[in-house]
N, C-alpha and C. Protein backbone atom coordinates (compact mmCIF):
# COMPACT_ATOMS: atom_id res chain seq x y z
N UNK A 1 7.76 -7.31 8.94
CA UNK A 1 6.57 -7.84 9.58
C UNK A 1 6.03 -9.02 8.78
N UNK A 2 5.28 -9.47 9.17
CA UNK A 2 4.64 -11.62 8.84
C UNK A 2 3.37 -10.83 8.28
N UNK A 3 2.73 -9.75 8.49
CA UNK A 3 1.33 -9.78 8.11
C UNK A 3 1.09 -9.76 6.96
N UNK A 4 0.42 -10.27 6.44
CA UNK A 4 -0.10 -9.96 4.98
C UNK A 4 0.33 -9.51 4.15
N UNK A 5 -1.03 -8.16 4.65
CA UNK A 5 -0.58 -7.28 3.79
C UNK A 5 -0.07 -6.55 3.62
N UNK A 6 1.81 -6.64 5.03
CA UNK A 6 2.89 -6.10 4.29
C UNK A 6 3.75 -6.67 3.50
N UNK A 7 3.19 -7.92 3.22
CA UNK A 7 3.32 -8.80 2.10
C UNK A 7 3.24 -8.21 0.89
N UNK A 8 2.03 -8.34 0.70
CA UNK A 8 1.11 -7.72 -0.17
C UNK A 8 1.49 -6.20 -0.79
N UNK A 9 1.67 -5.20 -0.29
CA UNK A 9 1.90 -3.62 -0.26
C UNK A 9 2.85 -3.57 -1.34
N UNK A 10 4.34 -3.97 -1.20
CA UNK A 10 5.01 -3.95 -2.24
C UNK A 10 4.31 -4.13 -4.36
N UNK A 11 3.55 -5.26 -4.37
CA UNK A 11 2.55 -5.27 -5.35
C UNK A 11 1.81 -4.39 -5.82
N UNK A 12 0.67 -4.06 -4.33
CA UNK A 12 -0.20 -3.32 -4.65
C UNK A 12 0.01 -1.98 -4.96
N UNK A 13 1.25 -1.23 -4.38
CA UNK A 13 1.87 -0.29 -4.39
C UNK A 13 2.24 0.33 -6.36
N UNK A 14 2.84 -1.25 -7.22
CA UNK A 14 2.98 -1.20 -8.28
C UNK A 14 1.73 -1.02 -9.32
N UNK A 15 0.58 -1.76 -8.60
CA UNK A 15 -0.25 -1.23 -9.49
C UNK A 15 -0.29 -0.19 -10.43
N UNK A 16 -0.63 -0.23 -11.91
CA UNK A 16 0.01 0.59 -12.72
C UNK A 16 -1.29 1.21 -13.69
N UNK A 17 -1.97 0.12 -14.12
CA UNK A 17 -3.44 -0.01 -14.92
C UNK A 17 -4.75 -0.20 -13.93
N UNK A 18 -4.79 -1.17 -13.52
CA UNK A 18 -6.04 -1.74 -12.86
C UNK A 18 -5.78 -2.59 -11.99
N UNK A 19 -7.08 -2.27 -10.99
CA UNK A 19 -7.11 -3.56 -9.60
C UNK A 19 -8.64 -3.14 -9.18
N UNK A 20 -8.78 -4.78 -9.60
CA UNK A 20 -10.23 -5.25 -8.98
C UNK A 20 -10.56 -6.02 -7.71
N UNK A 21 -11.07 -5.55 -6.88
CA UNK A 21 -10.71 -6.24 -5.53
C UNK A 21 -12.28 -7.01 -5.51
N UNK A 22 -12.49 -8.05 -4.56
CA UNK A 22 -13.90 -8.53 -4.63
C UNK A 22 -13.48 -8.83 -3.28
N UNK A 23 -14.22 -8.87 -2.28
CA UNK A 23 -14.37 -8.70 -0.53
C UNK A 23 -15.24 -8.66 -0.11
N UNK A 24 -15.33 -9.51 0.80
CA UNK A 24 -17.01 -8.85 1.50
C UNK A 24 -16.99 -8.41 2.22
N UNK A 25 -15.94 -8.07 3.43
CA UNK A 25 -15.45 -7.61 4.53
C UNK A 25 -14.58 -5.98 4.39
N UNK A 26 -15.09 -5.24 3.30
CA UNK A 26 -14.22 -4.61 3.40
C UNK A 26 -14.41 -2.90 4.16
N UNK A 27 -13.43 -2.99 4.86
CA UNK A 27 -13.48 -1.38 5.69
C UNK A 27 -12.13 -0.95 5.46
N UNK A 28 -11.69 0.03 4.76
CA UNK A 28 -10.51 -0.05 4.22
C UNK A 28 -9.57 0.99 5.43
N UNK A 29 -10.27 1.92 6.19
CA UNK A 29 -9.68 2.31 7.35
C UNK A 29 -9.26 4.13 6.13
N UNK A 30 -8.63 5.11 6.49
CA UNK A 30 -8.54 6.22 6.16
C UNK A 30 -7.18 5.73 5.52
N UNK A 31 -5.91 4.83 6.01
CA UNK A 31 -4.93 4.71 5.18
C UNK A 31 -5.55 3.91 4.04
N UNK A 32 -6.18 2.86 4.26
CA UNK A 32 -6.48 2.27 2.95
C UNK A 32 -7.22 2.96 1.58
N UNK A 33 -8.24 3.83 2.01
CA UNK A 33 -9.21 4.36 1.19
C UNK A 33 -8.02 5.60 0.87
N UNK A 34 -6.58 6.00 1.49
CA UNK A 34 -5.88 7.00 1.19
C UNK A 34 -5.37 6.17 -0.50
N UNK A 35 -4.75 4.94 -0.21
CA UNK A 35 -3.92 3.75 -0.88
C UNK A 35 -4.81 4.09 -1.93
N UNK A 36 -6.17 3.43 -2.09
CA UNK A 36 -7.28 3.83 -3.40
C UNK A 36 -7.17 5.00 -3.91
N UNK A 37 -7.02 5.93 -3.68
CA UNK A 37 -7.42 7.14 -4.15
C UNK A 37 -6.21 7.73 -4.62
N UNK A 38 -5.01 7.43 -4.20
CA UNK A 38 -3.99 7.35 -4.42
C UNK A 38 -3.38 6.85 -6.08
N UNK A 39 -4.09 5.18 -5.90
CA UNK A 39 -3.80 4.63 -7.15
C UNK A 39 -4.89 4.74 -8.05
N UNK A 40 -6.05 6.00 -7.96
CA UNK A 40 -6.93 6.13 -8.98
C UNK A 40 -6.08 7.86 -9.59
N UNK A 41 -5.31 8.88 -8.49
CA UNK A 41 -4.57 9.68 -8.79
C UNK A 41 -3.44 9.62 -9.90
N UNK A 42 -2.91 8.05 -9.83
CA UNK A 42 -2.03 7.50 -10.89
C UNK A 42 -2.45 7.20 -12.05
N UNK A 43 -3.51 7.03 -12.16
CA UNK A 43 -4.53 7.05 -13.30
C UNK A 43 -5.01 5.18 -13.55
N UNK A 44 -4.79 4.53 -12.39
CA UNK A 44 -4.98 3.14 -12.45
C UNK A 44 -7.10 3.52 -12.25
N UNK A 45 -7.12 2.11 -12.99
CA UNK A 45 -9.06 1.92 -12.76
C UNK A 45 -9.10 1.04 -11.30
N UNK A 46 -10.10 1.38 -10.66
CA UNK A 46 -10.23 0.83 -9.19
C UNK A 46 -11.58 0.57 -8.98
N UNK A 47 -11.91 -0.73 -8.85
CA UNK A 47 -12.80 -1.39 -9.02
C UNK A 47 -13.06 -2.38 -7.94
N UNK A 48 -14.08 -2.36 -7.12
CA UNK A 48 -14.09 -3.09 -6.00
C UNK A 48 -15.88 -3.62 -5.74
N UNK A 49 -15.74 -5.09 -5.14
CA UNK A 49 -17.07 -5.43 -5.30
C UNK A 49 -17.19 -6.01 -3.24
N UNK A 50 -18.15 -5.43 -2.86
CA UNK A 50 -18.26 -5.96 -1.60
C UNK A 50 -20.11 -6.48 -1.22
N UNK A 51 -20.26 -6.52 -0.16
CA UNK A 51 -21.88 -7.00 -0.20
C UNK A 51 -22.31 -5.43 0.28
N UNK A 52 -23.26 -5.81 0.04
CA UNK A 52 -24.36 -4.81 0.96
C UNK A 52 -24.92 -5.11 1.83
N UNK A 53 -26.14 -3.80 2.39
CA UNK A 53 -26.06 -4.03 3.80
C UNK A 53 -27.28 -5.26 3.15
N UNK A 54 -28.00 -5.71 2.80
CA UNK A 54 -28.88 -6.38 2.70
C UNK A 54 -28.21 -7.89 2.68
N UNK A 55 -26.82 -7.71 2.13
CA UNK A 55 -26.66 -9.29 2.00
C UNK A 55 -25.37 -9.69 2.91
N UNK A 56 -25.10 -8.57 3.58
CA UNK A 56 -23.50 -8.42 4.33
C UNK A 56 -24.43 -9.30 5.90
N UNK A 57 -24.10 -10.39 6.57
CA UNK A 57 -24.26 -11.01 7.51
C UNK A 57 -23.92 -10.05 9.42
N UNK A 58 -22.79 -8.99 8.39
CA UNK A 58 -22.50 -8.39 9.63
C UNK A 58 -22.47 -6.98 9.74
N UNK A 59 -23.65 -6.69 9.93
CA UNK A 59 -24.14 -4.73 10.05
C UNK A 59 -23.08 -4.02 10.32
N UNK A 60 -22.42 -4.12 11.56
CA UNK A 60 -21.03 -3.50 12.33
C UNK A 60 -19.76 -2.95 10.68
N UNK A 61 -19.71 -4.64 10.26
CA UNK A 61 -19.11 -4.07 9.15
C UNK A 61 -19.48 -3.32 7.75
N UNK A 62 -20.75 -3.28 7.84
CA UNK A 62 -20.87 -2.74 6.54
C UNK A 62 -20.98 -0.94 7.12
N UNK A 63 -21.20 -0.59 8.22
CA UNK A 63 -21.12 0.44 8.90
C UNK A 63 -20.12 0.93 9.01
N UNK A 64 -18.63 0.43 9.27
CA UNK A 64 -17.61 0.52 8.70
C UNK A 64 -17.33 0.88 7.23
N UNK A 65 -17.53 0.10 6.62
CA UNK A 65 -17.26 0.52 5.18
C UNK A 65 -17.98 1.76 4.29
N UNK A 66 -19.47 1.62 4.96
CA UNK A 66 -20.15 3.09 4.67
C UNK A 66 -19.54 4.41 4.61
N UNK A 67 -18.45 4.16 5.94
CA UNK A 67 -17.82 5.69 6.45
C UNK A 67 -17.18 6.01 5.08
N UNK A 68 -16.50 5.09 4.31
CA UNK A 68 -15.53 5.36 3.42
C UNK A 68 -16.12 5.65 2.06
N UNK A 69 -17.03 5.36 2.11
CA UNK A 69 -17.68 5.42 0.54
C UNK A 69 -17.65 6.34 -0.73
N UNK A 70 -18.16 7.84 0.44
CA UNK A 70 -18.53 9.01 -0.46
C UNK A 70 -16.81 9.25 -0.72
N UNK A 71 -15.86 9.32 0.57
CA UNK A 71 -14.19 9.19 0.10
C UNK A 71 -14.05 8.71 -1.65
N UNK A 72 -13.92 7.44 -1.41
CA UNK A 72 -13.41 6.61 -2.71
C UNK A 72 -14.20 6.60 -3.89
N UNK A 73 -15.62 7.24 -4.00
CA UNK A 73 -16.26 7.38 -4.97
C UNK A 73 -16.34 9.02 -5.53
N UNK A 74 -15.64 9.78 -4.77
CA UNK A 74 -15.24 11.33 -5.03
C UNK A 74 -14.01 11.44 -5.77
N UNK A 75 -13.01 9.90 -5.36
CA UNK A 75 -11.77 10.35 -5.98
C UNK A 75 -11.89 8.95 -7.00
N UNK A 76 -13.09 8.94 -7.35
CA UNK A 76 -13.53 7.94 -9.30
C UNK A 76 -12.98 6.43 -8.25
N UNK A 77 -13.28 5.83 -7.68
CA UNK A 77 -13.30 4.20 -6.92
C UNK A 77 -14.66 3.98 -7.69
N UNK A 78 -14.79 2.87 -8.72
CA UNK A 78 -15.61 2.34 -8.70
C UNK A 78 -16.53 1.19 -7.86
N UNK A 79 -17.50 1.30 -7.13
CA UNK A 79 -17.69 0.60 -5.88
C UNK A 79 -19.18 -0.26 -6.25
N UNK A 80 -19.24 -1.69 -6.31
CA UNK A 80 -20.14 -2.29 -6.24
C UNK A 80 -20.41 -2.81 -5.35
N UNK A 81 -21.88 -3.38 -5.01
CA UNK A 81 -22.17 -3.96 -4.14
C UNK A 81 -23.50 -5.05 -4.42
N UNK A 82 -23.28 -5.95 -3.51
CA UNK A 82 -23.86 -7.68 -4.03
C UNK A 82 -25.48 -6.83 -4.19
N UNK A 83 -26.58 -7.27 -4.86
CA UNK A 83 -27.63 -6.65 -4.62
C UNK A 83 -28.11 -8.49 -4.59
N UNK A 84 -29.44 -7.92 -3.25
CA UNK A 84 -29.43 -9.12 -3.08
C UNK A 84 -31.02 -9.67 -4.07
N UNK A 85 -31.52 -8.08 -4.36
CA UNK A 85 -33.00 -8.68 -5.62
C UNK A 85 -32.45 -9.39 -6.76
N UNK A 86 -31.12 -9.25 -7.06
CA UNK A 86 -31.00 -9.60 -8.59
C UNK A 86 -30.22 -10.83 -8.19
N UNK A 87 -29.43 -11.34 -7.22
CA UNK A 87 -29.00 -12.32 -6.39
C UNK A 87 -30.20 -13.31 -6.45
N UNK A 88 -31.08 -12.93 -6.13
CA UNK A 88 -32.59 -14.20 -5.89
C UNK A 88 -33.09 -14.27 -7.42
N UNK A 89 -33.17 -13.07 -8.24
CA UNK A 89 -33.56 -13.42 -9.30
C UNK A 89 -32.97 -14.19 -9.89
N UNK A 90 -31.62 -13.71 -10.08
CA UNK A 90 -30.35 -14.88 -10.89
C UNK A 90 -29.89 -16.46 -10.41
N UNK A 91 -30.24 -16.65 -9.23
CA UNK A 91 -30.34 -18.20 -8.98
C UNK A 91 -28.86 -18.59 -9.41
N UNK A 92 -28.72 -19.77 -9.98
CA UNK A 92 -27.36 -20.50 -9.83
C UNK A 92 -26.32 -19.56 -11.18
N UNK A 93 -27.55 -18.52 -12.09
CA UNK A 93 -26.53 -17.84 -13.15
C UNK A 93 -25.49 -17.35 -12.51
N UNK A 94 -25.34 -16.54 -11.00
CA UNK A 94 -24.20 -16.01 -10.59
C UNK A 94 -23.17 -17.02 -10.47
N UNK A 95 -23.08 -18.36 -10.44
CA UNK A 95 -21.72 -18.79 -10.63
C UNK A 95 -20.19 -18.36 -11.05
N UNK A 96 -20.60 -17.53 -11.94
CA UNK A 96 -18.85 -16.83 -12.10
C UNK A 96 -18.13 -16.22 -11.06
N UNK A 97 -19.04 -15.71 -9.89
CA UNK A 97 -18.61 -14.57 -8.88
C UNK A 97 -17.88 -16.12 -7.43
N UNK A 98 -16.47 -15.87 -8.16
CA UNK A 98 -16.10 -17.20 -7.03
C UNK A 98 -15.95 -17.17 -5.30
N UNK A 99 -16.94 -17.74 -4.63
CA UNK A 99 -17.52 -17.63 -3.28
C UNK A 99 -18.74 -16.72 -3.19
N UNK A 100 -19.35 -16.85 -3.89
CA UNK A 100 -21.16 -16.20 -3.72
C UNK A 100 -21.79 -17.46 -3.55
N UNK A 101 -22.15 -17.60 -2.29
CA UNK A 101 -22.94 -18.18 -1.85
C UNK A 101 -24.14 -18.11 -1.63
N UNK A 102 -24.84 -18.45 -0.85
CA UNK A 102 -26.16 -18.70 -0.72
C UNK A 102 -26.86 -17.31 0.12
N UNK A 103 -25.86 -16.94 1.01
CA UNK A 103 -26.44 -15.83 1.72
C UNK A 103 -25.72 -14.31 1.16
N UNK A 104 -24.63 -14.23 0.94
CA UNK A 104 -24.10 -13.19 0.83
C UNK A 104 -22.33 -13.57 -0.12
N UNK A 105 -21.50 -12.21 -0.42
CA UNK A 105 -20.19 -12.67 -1.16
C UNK A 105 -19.04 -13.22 -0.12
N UNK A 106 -18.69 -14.32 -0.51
CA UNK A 106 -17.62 -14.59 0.80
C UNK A 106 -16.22 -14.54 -0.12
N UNK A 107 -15.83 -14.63 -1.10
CA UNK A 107 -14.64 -14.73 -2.14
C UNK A 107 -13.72 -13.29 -1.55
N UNK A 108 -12.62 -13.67 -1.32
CA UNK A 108 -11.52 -12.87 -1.24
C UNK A 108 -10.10 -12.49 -2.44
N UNK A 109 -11.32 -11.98 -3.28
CA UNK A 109 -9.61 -12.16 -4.36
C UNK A 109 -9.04 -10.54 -5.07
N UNK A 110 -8.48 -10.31 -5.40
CA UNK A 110 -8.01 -9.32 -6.33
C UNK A 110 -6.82 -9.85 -7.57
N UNK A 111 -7.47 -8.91 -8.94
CA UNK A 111 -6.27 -8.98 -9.83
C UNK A 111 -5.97 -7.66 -10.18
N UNK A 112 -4.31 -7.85 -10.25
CA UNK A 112 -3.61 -7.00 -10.62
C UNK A 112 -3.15 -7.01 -11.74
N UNK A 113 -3.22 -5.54 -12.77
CA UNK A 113 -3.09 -5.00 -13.66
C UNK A 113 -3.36 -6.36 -14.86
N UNK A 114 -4.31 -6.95 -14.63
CA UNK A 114 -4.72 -8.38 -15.80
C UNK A 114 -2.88 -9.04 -15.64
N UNK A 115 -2.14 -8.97 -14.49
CA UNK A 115 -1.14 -9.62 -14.53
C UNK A 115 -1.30 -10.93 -13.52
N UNK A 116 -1.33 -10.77 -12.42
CA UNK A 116 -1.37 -11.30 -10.90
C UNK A 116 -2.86 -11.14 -10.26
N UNK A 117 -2.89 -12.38 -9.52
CA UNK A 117 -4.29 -12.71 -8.42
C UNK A 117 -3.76 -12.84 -7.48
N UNK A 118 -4.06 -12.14 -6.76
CA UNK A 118 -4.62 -12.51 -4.82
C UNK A 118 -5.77 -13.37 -4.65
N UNK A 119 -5.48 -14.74 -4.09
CA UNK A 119 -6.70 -14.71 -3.84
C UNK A 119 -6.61 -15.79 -1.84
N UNK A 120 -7.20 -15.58 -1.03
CA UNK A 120 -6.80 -16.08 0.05
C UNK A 120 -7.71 -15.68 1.12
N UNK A 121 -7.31 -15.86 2.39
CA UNK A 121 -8.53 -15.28 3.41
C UNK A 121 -8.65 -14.23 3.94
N UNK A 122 -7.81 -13.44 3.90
CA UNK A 122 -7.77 -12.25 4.23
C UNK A 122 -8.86 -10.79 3.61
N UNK A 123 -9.70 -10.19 4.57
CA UNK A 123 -10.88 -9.48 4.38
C UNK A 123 -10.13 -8.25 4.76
N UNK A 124 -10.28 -7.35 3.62
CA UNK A 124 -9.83 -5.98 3.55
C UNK A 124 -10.42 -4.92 5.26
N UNK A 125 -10.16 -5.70 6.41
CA UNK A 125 -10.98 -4.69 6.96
C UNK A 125 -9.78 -4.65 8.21
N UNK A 126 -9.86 -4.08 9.31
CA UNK A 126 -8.60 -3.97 10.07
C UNK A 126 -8.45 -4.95 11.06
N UNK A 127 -9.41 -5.83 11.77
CA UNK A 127 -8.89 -6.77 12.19
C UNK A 127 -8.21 -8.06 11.51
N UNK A 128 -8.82 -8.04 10.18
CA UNK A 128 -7.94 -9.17 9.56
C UNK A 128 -6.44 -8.61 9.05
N UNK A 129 -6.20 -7.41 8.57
CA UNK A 129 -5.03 -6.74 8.19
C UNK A 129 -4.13 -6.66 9.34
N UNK A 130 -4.63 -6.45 10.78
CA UNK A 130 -3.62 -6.14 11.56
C UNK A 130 -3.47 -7.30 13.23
N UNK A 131 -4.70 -7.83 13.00
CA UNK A 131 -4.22 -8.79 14.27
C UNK A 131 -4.89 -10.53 13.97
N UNK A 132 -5.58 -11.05 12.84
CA UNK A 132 -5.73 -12.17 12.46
C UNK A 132 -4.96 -12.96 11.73
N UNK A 133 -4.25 -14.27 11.97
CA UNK A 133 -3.40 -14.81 10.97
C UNK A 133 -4.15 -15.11 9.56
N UNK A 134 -3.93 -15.02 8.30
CA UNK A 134 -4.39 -14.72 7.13
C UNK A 134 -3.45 -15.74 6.12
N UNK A 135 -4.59 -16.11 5.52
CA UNK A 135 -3.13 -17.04 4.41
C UNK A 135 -3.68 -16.17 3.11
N UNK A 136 -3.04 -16.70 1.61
CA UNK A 136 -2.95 -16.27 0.58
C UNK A 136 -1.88 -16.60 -0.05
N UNK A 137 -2.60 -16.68 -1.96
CA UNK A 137 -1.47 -16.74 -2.30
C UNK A 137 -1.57 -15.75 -3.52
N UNK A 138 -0.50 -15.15 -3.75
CA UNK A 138 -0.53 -14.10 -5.31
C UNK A 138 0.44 -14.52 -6.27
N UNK A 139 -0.43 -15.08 -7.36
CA UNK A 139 0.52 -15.68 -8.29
C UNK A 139 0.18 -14.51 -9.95
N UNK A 140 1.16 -15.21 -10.49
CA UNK A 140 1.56 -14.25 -11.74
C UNK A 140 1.27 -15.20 -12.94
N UNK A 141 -0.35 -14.90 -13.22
CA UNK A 141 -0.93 -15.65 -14.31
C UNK A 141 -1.31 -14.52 -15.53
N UNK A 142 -0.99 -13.85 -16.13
CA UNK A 142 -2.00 -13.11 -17.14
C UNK A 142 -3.04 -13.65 -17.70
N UNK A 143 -2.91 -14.79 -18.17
CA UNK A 143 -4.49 -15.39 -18.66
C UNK A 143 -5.29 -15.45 -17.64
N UNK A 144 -5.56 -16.09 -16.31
CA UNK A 144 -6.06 -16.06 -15.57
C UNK A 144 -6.21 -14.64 -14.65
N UNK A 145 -5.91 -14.11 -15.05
CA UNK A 145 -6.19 -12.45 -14.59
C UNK A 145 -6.73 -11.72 -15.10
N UNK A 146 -6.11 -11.96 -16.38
CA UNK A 146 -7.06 -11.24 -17.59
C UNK A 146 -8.61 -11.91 -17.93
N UNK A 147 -8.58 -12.63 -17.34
CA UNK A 147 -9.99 -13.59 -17.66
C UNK A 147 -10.97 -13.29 -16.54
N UNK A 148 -10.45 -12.85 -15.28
CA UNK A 148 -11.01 -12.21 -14.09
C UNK A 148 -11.70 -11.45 -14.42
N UNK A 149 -10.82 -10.36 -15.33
CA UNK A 149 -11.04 -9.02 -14.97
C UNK A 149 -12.24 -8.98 -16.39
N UNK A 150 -12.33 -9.61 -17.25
CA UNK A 150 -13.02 -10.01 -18.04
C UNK A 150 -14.72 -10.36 -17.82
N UNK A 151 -14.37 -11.04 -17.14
CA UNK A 151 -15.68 -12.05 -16.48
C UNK A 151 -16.42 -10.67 -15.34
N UNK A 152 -15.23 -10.05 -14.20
CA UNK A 152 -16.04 -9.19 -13.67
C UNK A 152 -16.46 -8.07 -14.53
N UNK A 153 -16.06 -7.55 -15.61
CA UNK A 153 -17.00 -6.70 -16.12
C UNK A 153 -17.70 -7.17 -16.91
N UNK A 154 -17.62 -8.38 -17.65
CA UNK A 154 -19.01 -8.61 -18.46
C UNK A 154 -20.23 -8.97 -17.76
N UNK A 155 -20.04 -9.50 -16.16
CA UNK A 155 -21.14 -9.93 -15.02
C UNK A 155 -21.24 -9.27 -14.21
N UNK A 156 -20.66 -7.74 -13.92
CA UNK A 156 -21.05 -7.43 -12.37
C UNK A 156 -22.29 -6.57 -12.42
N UNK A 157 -23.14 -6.16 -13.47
CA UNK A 157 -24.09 -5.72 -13.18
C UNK A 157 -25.53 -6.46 -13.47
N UNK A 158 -25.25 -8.18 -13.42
CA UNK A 158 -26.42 -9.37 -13.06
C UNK A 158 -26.31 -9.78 -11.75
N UNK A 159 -25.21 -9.23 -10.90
CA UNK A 159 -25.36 -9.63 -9.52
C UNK A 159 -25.18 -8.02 -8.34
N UNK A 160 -24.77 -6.82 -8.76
CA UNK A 160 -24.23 -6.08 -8.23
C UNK A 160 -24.86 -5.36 -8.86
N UNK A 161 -24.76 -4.04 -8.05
CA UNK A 161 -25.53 -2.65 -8.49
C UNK A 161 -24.30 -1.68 -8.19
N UNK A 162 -24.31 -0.35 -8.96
CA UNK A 162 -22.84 0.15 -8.91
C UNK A 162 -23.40 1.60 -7.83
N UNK A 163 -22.43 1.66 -6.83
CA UNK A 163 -22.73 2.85 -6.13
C UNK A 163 -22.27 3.81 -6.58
N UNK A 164 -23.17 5.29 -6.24
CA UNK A 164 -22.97 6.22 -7.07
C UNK A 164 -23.16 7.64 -6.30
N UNK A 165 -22.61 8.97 -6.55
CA UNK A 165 -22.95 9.70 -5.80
C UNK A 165 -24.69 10.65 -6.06
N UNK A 166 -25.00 10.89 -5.16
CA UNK A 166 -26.40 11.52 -5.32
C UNK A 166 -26.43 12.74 -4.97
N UNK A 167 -26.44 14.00 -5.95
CA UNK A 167 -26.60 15.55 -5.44
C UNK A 167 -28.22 15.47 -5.10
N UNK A 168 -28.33 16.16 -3.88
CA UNK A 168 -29.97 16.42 -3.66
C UNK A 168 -30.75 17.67 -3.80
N UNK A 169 -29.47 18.13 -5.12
CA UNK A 169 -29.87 19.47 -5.26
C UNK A 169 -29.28 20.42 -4.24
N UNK A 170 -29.17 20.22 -3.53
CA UNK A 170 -29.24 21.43 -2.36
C UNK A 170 -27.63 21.71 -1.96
N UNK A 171 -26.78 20.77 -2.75
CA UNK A 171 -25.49 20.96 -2.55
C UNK A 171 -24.75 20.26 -1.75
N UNK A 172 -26.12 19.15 -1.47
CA UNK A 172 -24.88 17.89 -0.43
C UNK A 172 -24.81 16.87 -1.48
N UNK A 173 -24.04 15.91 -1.21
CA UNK A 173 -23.77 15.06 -1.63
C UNK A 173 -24.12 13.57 -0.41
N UNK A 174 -25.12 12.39 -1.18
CA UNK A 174 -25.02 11.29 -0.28
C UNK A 174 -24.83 9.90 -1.21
């Protein structure tokens, strides 16, 4: 198949250490959030930054991605999301986060294991995975990967807030 991300799969599949995905579009669908949980079972770190509903332009999708949440954060997915108070507070400091714009995160990239970047148009959600043409390219930089993965953890909590699970006591989980 031409799509993507059966492009892509072979890679992601190898993931071995770590993969940081940054998306704003993302609804990963029950196979995808299977794929995550999968490669956090392998003992890889999984780390993903998308908007929220406050700064996500399109409700439908962040409603989507909601479904999956308590999933990928039960089986250790670390899951951020753009916050948009510390977004207005921080002004032009968020520059490192590449495609944060003015309203919300538009950057499509992931690195793999501080080896390889994705970075291209394709939005983790199922119409772009299965019926939109998508470009990208994944190249094999370690410095530049390792410098990613660098930069997103020394900055993701001046632009992002980390989601987390909440017991309410009573034995649910939200």
């Amino acid at each position: 198949s031409k799509l993507l991300i059966t492009q892509l799969m072979p890679y992601l599949d190898k993931v071995s250490n770590e993969i940081i995905i940054v998306n704003p579009y993302f609804v990963p669908g029950e196979k995808g959030a299977d794929a995550l949980c999968a490669l956090r079972e392998r003992g890889a770190k999984v780390s993903i930054l998308t908007n929220s509903l406050a700064s996500n332009d399109v409700s439908a999708v962040h409603a989507g991605y909601a479904k999956y949440r308590k999933k990928l954060l039960k089986c250790g997915v670390a899951l951020y999301e753009l916050d948009e108070d510390i977004r207005k507070k921080q002004g032009n400091t968020r520059a490192w986060v590449p495609g944060l714009s003015k309203s919300s995160l538009h950057a499509k990239t992931m690195a793999l294991d501080k080896k390889a970047m994705f970075v291209g148009s394709m939005n983790l959600d199922q119409r772009s995975l299965n019926i939109n043409n998508e470009i990208g390219i994944l190249f094999f930089n370690p410095e530049v990967a390792e410098r990613n993965a660098r930069f997103f953890y020394e900055n993701i909590d001046s632009v992002a807030y980390k989601v987390v699970l909440h017991n309410d006591g009573g034995g649910s989980e939200s």
